[in-house]
Protein backbone atom coordinates (compact mmCIF):
# COMPACT_ATOMS: atom_id res chain seq x y z
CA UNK A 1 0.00 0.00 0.00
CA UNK A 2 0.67 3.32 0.01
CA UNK A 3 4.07 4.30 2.34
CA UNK A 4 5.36 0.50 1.66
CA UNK A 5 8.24 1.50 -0.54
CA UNK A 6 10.95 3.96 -0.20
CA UNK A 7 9.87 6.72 -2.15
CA UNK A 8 11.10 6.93 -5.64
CA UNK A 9 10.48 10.36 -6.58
CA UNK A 10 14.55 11.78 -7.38
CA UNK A 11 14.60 9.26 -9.85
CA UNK A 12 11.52 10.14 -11.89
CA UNK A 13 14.00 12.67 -13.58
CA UNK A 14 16.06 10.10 -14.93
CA UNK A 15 13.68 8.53 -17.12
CA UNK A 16 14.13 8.95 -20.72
CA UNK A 17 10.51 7.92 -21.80
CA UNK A 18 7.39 9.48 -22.27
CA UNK A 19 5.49 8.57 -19.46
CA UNK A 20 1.55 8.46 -18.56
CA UNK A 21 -0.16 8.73 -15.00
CA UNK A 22 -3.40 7.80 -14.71
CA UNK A 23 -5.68 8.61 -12.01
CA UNK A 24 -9.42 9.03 -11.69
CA UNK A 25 -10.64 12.65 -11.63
CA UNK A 26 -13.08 12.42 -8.40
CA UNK A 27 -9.87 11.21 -6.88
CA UNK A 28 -8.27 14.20 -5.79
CA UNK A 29 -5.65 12.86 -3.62
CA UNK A 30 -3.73 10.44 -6.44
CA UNK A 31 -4.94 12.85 -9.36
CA UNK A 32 -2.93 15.51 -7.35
CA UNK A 33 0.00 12.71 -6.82
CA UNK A 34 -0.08 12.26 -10.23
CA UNK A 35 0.51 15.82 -11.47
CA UNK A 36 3.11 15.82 -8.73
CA UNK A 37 5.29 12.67 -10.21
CA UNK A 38 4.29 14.05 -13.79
CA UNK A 39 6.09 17.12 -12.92
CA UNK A 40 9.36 14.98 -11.98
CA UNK A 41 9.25 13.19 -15.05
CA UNK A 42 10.73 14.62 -18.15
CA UNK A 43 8.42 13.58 -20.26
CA UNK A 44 5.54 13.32 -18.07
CA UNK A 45 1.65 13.57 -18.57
CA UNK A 46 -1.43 13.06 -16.86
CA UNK A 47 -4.64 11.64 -17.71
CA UNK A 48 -7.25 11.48 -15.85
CA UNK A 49 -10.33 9.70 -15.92
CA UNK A 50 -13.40 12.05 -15.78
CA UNK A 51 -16.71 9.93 -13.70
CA UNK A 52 -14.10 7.67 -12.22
CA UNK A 53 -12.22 7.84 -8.92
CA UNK A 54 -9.22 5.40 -7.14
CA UNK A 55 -10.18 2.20 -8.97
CA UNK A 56 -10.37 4.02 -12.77
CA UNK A 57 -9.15 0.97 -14.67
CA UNK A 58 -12.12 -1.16 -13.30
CA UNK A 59 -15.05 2.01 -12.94
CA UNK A 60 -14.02 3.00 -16.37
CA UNK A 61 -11.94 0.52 -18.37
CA UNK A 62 -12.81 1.56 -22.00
CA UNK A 63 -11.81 5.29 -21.03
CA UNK A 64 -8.04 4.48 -19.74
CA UNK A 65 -7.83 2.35 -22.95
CA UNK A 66 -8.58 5.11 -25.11
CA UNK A 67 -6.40 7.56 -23.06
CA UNK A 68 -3.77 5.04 -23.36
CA UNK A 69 -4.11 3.95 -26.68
CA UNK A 70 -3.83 7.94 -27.56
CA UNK A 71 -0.85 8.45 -25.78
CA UNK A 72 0.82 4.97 -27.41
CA UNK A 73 -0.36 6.53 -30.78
CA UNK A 74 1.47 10.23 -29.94
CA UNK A 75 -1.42 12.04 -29.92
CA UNK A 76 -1.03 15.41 -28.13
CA UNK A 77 -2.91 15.43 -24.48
């Protein structure tokens, strides 16, 4: 859970990928985690998931595979 692992924040920056965070919008606490690691990452974005909140994936599957399938594809946020 959360607070299990050392945090692994500082090395965000080192990545060298574009990288996704997903996180349902009526979940403010990880949607505002996720803009936080975003920031840390180079090439970081965030998507969330409007109607869906901590369990996005399951409450709103066919959304996250659109937003990921977009980002895959290089389409612009």
């Amino acid at each position: 859970g959360t607070g299990a692992m050392a945090p692994l924040g500082v090395a965000l920056g080192a990545l060298t990928v574009p990288c996704l965070l997903v996180a349902g919008a009526a979940d403010t606490q990880f949607a505002a985690v996720a803009e936080e690691l975003a920031a840390l990452v180079p090439a970081g974005r965030v998507a969330l998931v409007a109607g869906a909140g901590h369990a996005a994936p399951d409450e709103a599957p066919a959304a996250v595979v659109e937003l990921v399938r977009a980002f895959l594809a290089g389409e612009p946020a």
